[in-house]
C-alpha atoms as a PDB file:
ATOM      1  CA  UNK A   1     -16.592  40.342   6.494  1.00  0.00           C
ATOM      2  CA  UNK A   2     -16.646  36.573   5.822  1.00  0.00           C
ATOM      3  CA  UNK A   3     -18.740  34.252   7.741  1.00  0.00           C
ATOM      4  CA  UNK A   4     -16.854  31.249   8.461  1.00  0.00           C
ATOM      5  CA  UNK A   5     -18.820  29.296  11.058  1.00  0.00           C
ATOM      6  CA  UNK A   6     -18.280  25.212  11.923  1.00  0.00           C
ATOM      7  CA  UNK A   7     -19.996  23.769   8.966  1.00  0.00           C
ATOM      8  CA  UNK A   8     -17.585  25.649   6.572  1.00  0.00           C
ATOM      9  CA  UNK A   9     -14.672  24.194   8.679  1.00  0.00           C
ATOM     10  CA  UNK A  10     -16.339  20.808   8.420  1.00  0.00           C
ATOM     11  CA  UNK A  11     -17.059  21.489   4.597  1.00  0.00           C
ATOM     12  CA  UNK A  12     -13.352  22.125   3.851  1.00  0.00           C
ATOM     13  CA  UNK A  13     -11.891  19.441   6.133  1.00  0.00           C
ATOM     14  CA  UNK A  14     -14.441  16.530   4.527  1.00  0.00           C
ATOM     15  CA  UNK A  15     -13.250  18.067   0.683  1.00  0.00           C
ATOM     16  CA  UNK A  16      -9.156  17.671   1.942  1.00  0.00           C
ATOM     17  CA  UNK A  17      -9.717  14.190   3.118  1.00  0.00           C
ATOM     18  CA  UNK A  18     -11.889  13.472   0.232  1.00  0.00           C
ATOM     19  CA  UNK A  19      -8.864  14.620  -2.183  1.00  0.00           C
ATOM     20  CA  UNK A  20      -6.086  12.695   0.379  1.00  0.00           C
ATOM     21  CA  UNK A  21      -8.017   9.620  -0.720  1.00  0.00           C
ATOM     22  CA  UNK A  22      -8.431  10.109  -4.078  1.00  0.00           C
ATOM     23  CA  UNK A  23      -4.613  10.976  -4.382  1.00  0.00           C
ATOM     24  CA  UNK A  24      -3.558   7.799  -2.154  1.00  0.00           C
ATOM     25  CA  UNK A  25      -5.485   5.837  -4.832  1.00  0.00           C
ATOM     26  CA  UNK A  26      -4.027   7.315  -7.966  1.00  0.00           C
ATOM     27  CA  UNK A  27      -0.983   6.955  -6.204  1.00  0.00           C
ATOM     28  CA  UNK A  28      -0.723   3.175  -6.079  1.00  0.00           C
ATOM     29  CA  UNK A  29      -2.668   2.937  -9.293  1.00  0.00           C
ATOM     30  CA  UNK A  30       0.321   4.887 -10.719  1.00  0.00           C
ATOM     31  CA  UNK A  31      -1.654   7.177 -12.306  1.00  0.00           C
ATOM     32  CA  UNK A  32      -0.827  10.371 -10.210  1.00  0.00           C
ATOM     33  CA  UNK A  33       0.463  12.282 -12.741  1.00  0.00           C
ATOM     34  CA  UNK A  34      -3.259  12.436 -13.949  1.00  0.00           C
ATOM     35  CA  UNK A  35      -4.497  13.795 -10.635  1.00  0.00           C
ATOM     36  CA  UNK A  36      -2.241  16.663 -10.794  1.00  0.00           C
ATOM     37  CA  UNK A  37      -3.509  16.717 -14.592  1.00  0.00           C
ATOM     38  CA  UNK A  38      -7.401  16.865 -13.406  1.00  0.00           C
ATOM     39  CA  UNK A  39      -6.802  19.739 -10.273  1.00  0.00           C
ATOM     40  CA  UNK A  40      -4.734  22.287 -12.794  1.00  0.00           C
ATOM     41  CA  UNK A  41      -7.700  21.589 -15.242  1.00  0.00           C
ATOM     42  CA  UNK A  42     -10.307  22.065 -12.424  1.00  0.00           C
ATOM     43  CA  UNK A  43      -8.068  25.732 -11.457  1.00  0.00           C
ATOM     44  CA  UNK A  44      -8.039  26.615 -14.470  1.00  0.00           C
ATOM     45  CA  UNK A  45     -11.713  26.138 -15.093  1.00  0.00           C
ATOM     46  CA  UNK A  46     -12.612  27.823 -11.701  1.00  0.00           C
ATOM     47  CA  UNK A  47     -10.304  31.192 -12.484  1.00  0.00           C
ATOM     48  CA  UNK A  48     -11.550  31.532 -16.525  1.00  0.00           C
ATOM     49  CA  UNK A  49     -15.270  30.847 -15.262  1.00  0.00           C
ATOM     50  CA  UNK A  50     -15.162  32.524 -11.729  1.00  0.00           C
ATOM     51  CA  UNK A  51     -12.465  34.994 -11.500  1.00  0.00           C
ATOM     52  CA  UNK A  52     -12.417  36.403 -15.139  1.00  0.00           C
ATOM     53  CA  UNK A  53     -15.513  35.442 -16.394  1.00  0.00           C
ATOM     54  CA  UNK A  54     -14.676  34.574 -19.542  1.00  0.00           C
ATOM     55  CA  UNK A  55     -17.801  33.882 -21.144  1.00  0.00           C
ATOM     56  CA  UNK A  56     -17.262  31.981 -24.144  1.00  0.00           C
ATOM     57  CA  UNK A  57     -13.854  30.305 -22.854  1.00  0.00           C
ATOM     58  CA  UNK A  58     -16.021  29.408 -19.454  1.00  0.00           C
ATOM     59  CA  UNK A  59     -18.574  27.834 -21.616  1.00  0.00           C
ATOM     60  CA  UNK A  60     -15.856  25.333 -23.391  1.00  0.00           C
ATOM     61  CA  UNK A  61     -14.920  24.286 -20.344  1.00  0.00           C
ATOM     62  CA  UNK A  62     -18.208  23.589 -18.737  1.00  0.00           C
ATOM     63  CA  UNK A  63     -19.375  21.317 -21.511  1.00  0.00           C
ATOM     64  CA  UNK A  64     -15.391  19.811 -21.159  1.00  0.00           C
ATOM     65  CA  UNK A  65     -16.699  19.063 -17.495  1.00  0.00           C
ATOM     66  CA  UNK A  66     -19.357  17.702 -18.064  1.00  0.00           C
ATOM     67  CA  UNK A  67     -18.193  15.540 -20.838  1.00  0.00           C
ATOM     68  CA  UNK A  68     -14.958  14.972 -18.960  1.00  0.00           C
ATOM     69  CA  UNK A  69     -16.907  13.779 -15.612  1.00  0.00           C
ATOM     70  CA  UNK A  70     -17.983  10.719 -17.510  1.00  0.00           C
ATOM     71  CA  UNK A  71     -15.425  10.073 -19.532  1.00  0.00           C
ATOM     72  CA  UNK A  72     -13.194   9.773 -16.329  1.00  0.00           C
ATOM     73  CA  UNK A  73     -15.670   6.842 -14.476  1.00  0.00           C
ATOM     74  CA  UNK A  74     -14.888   5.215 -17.846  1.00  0.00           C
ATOM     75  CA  UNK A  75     -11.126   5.557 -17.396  1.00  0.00           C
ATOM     76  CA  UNK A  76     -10.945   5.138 -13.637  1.00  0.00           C
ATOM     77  CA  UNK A  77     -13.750   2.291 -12.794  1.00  0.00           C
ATOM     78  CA  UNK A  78     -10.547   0.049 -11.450  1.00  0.00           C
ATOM     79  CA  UNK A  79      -9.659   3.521  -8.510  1.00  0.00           C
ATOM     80  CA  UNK A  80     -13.400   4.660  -7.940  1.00  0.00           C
ATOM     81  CA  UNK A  81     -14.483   0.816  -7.308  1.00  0.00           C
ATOM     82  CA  UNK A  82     -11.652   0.666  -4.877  1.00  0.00           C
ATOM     83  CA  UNK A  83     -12.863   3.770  -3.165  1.00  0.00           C
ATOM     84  CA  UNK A  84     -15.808   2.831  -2.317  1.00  0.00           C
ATOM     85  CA  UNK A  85     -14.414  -0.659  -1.008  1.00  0.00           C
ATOM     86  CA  UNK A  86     -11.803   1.117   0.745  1.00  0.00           C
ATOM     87  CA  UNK A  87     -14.597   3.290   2.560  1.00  0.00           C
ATOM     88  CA  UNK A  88     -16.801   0.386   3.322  1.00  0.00           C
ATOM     89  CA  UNK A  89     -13.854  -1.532   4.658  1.00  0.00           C
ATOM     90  CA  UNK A  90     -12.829   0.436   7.486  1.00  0.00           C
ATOM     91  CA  UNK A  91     -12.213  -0.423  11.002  1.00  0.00           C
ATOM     92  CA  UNK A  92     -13.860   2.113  12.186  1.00  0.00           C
ATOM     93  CA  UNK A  93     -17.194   1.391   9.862  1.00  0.00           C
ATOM     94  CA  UNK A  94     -16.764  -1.807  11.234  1.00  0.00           C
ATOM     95  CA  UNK A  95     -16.912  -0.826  14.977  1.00  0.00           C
ATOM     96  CA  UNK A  96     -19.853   1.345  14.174  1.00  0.00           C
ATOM     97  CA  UNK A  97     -21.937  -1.743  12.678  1.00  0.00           C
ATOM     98  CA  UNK A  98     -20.789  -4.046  15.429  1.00  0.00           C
ATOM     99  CA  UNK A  99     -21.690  -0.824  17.998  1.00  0.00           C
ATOM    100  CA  UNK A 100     -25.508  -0.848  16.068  1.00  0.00           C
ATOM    101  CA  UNK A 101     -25.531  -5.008  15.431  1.00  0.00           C
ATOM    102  CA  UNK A 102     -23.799  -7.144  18.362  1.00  0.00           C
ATOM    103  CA  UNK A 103     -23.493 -10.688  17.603  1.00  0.00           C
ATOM    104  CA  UNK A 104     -22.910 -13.635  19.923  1.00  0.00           C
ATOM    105  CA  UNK A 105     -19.030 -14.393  18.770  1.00  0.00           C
ATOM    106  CA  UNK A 106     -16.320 -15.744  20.751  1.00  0.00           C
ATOM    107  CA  UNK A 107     -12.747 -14.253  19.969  1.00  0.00           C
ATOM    108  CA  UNK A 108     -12.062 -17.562  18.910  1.00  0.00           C
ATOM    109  CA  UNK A 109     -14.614 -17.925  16.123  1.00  0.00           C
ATOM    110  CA  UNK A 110     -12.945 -15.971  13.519  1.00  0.00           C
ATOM    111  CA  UNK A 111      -9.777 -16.554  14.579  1.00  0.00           C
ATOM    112  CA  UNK A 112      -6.433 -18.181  12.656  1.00  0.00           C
ATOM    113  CA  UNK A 113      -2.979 -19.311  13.752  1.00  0.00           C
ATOM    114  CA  UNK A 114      -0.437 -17.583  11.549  1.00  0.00           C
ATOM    115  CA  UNK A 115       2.082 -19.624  12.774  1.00  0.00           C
ATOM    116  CA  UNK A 116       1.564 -22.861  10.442  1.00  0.00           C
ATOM    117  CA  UNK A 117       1.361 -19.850   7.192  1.00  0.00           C
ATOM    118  CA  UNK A 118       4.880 -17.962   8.832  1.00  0.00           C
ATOM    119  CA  UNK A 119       6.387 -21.762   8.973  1.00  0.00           C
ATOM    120  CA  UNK A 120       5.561 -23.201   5.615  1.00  0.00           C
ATOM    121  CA  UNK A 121       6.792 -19.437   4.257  1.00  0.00           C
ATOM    122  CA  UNK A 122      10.268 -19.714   6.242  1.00  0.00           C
ATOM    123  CA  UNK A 123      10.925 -23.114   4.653  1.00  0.00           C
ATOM    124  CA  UNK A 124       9.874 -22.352   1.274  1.00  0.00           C
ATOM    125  CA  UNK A 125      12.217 -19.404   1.314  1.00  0.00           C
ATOM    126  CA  UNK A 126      15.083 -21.088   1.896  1.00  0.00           C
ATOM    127  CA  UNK A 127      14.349 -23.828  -0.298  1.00  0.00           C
ATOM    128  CA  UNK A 128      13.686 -21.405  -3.057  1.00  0.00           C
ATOM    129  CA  UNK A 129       9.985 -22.467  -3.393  1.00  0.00           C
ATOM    130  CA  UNK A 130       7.492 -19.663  -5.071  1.00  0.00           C
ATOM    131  CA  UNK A 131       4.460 -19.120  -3.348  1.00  0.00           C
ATOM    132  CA  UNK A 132       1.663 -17.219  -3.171  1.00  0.00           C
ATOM    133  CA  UNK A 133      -0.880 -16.761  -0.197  1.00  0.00           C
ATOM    134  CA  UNK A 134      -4.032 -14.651   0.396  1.00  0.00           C
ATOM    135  CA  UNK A 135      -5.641 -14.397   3.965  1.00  0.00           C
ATOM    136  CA  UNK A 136      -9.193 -13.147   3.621  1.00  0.00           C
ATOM    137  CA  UNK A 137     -10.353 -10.476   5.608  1.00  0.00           C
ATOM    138  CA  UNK A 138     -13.792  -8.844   6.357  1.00  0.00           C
ATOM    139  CA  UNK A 139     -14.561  -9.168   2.398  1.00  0.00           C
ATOM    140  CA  UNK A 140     -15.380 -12.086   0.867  1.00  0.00           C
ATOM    141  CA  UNK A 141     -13.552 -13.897  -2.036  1.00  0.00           C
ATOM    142  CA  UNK A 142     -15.644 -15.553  -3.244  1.00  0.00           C
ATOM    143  CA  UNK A 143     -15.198 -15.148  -6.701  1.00  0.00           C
ATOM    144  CA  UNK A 144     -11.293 -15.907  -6.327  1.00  0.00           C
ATOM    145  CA  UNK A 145     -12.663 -19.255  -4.581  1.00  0.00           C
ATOM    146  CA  UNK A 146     -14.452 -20.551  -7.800  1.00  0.00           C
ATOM    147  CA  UNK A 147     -11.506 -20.197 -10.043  1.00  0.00           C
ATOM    148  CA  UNK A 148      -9.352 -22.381  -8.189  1.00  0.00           C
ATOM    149  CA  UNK A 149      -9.457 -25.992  -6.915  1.00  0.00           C
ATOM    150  CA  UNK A 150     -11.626 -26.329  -3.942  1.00  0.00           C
ATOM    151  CA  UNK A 151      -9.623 -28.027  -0.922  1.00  0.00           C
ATOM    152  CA  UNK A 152     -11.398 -26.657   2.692  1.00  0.00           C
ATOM    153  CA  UNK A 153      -8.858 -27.753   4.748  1.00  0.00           C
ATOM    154  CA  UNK A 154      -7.550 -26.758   8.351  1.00  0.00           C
ATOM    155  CA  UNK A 155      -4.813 -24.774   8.039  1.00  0.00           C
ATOM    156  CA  UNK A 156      -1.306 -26.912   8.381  1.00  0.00           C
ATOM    157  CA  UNK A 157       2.525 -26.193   7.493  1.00  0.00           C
ATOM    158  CA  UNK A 158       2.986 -29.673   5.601  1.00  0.00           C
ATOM    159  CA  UNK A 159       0.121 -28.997   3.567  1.00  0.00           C
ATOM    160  CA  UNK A 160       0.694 -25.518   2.323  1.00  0.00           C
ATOM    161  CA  UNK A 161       4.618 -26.807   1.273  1.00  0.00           C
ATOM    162  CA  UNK A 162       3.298 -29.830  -0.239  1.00  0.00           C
ATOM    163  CA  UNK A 163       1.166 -27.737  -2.403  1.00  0.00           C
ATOM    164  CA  UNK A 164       3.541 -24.966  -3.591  1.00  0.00           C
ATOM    165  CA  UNK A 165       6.291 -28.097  -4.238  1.00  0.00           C
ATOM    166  CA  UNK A 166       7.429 -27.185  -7.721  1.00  0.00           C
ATOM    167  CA  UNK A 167       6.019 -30.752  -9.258  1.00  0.00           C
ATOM    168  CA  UNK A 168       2.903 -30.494  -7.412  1.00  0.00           C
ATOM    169  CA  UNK A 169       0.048 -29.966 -10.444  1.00  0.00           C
ATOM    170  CA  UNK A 170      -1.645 -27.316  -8.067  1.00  0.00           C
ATOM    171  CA  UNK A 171       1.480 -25.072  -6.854  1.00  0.00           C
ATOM    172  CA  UNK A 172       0.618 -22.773  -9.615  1.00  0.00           C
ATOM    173  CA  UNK A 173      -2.040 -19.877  -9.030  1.00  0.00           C
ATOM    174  CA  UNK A 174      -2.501 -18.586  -5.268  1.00  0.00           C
ATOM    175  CA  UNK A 175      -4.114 -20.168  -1.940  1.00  0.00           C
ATOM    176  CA  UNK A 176      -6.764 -18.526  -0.039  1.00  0.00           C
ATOM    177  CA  UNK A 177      -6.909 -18.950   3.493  1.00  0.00           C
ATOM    178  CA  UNK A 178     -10.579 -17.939   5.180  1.00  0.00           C
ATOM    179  CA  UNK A 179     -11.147 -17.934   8.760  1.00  0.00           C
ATOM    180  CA  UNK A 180      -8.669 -20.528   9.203  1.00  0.00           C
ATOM    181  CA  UNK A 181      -8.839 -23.108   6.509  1.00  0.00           C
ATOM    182  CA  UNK A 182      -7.385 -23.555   3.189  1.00  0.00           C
ATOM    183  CA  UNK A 183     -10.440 -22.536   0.927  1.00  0.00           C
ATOM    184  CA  UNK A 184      -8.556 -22.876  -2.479  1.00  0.00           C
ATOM    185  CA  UNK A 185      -5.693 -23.765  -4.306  1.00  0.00           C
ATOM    186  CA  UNK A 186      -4.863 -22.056  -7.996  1.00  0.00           C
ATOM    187  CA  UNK A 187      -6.513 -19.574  -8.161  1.00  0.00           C
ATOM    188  CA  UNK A 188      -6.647 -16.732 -10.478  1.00  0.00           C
ATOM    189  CA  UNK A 189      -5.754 -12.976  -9.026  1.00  0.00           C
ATOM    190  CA  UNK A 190      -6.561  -9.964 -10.772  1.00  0.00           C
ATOM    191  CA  UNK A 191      -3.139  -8.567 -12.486  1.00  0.00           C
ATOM    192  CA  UNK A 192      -2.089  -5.278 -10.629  1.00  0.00           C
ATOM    193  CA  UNK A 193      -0.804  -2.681 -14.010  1.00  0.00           C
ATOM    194  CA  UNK A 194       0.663   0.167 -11.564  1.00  0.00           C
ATOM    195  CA  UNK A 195       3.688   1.913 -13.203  1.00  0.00           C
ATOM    196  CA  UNK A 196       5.440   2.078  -9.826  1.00  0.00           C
ATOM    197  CA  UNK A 197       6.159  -1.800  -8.980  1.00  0.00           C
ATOM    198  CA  UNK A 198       9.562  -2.267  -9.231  1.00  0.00           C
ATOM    199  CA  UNK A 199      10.432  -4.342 -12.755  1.00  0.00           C
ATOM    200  CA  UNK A 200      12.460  -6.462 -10.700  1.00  0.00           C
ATOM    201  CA  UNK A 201       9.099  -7.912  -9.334  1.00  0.00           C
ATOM    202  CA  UNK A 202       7.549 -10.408 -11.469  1.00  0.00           C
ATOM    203  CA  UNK A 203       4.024 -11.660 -12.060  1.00  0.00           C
ATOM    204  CA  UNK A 204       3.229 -13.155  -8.731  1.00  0.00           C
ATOM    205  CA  UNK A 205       3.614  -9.905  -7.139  1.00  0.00           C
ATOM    206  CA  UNK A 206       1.282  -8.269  -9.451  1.00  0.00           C
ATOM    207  CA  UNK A 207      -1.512 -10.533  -8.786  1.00  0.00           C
ATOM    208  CA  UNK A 208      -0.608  -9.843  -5.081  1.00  0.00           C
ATOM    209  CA  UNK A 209      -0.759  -6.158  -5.508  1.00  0.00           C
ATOM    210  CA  UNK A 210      -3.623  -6.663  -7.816  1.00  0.00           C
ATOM    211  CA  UNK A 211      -5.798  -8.440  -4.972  1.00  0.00           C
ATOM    212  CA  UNK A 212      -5.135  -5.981  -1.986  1.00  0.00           C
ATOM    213  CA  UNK A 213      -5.708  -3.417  -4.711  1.00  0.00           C
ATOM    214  CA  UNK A 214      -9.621  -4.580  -4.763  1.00  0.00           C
ATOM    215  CA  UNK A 215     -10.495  -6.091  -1.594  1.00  0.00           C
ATOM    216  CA  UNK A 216      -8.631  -5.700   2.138  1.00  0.00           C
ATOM    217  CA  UNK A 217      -6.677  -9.435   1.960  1.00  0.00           C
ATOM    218  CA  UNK A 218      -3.458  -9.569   2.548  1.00  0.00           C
ATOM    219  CA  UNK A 219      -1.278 -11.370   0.291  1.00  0.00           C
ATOM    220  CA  UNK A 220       2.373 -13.055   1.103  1.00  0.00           C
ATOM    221  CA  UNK A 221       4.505 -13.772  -2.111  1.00  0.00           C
ATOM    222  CA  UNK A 222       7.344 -16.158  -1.677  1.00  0.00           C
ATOM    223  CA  UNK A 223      10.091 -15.118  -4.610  1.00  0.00           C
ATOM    224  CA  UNK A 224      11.099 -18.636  -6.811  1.00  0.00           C
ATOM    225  CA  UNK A 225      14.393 -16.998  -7.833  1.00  0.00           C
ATOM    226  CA  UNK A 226      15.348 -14.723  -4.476  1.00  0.00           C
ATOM    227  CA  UNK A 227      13.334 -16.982  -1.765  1.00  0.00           C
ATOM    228  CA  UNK A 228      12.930 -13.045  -0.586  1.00  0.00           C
ATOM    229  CA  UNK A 229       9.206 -12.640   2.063  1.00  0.00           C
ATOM    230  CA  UNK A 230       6.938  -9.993   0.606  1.00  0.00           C
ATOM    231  CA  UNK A 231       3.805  -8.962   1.909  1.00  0.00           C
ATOM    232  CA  UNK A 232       0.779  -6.374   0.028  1.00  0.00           C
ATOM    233  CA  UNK A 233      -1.691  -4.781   1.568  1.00  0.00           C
ATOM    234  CA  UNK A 234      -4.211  -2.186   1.338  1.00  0.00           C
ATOM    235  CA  UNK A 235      -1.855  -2.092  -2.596  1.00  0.00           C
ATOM    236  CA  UNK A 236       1.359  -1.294  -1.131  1.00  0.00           C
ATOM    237  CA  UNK A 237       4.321  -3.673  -0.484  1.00  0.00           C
ATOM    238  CA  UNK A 238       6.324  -4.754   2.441  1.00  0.00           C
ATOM    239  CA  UNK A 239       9.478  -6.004   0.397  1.00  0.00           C
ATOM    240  CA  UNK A 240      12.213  -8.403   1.951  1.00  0.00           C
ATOM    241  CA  UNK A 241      10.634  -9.593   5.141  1.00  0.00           C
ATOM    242  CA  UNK A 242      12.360 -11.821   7.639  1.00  0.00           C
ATOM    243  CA  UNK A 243      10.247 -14.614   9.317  1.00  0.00           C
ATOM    244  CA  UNK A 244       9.563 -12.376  12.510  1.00  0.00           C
ATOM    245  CA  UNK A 245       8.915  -9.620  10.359  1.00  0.00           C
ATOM    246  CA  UNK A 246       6.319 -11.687   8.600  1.00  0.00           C
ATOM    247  CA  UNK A 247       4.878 -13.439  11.908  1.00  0.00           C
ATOM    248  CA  UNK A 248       4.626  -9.628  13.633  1.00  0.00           C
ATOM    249  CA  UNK A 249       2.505  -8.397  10.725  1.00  0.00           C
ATOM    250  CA  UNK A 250      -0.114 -11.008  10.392  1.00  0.00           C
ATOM    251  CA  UNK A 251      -0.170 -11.443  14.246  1.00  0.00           C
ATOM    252  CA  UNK A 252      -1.337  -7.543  13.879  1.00  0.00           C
ATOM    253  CA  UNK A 253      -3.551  -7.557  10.968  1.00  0.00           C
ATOM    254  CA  UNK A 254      -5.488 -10.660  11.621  1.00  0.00           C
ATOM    255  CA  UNK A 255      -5.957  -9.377  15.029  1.00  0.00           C
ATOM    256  CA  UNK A 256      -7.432  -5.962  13.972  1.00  0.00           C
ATOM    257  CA  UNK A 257      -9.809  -7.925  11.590  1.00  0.00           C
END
């Protein structure tokens, strides 16, 4: 007779949520069609070298493995880097710290209208203005910062349209907005490459996919050609967005930061 006791149900549960991850981020990555690749290679491995016992097949595929389990942090540096930055970006990490570490904050501290951001993007769309926003969240963008124009401003409608105005020299690239204020202007975004954005989506929503695909900002792209409201997050889209749409969303992010 087996015996299953609670740490085997705990084993099992931590491996399924461990392999729901892994598959959410070959998922948006696009490359999905490699994770069912790797778990009918693992099977296999686990019936020739367990089940049958198979020694010289078994014996391929362990030194396969062990090749293989390098080969594929090679390959899939972009996915296991977002991972781990996925796992340390939690809310519930977050509580846990702030449970262990309480600082002397006031809600207000931290805190950002979205209104002036929901604004400029409702005028911009209907003027057919491209855009392209990131709101920084609990980690820091630094980097993204330095390769733009460095503006520090407070937050304000007229100034995020006057940027994005097609003959202004600094509408190209995207804005960051940090706790607030307009950190940067043209900056560079790393370029999402996942198979399953829609072609009619151009390069602006790449970089916006590619951001939320390595940090948890949320990025609002404002279509030149459509004046159509998109939103990514945690590397998934929210397509077509009306202005309340839009306004409801940030409201509820930023809030949960």
């Amino acid at each position: 007779m087996l015996d299953f006791g609670i740490k085997d149900a705990i084993d099992i549960i931590c491996v399924a949520i461990l392999l729901y991850q892994i598959y959410r981020l070959m998922k948006s990555s696009g490359s999905l069609n490699v994770f069912y690749g790797i778990l009918v290679f693992i099977l296999i491995w686990i019936v020739v070298s367990q089940m049958f016992e198979m020694k010289l097949l078994g014996s391929i595929f362990d030194k396969l493995v062990s090749v293989g389990g390098l080969a594929l942090i090679v390959i899939f540096q972009e996915e296991i880097r977002r991972f781990f930055l996925t796992l340390g970006s939690q809310r519930q990490l977050s509580y846990l710290f702030r449970w262990f570490y309480k600082k002397n904050v006031t809600d207000d501290d931290d805190d950002m209208s979205t209104l002036p951001v929901v604004m400029a993007c409702n005028y911009m769309s209907k003027n057919l203005v491209g855009a392209l926003i990131i709101l920084e969240r609990e980690m820091s963008l630094t980097d993204i910062v330095k390769s733009g124009e460095t503006i520090d401003a407070k937050v304000n409608s007229e100034l995020i349209k006057n940027i994005f105005f097609k003959n202004s020299p600094l509408h190209d690239g995207a804005m960051i907005i940090s706790h607030g204020r307009i950190m940067a202007v043209g900056c560079i975004l790393p370029i999402s490459h996942s198979l399953s954005i829609p072609k009619d989506l151009g390069l602006r929503h790449r970089a916006a996919l590619g951001i939320t695909q390595q940090s948890d900002a949320i990025a609002i792209i404002v279509s030149e050609e459509t004046g159509a409201i998109s939103v990514a997050m945690h590397g998934e889209f929210r397509l077509r967005l009306a202005g309340n749409e839009l306004e409801s969303i940030l409201n509820e992010q930023m809030k949960n930061n």
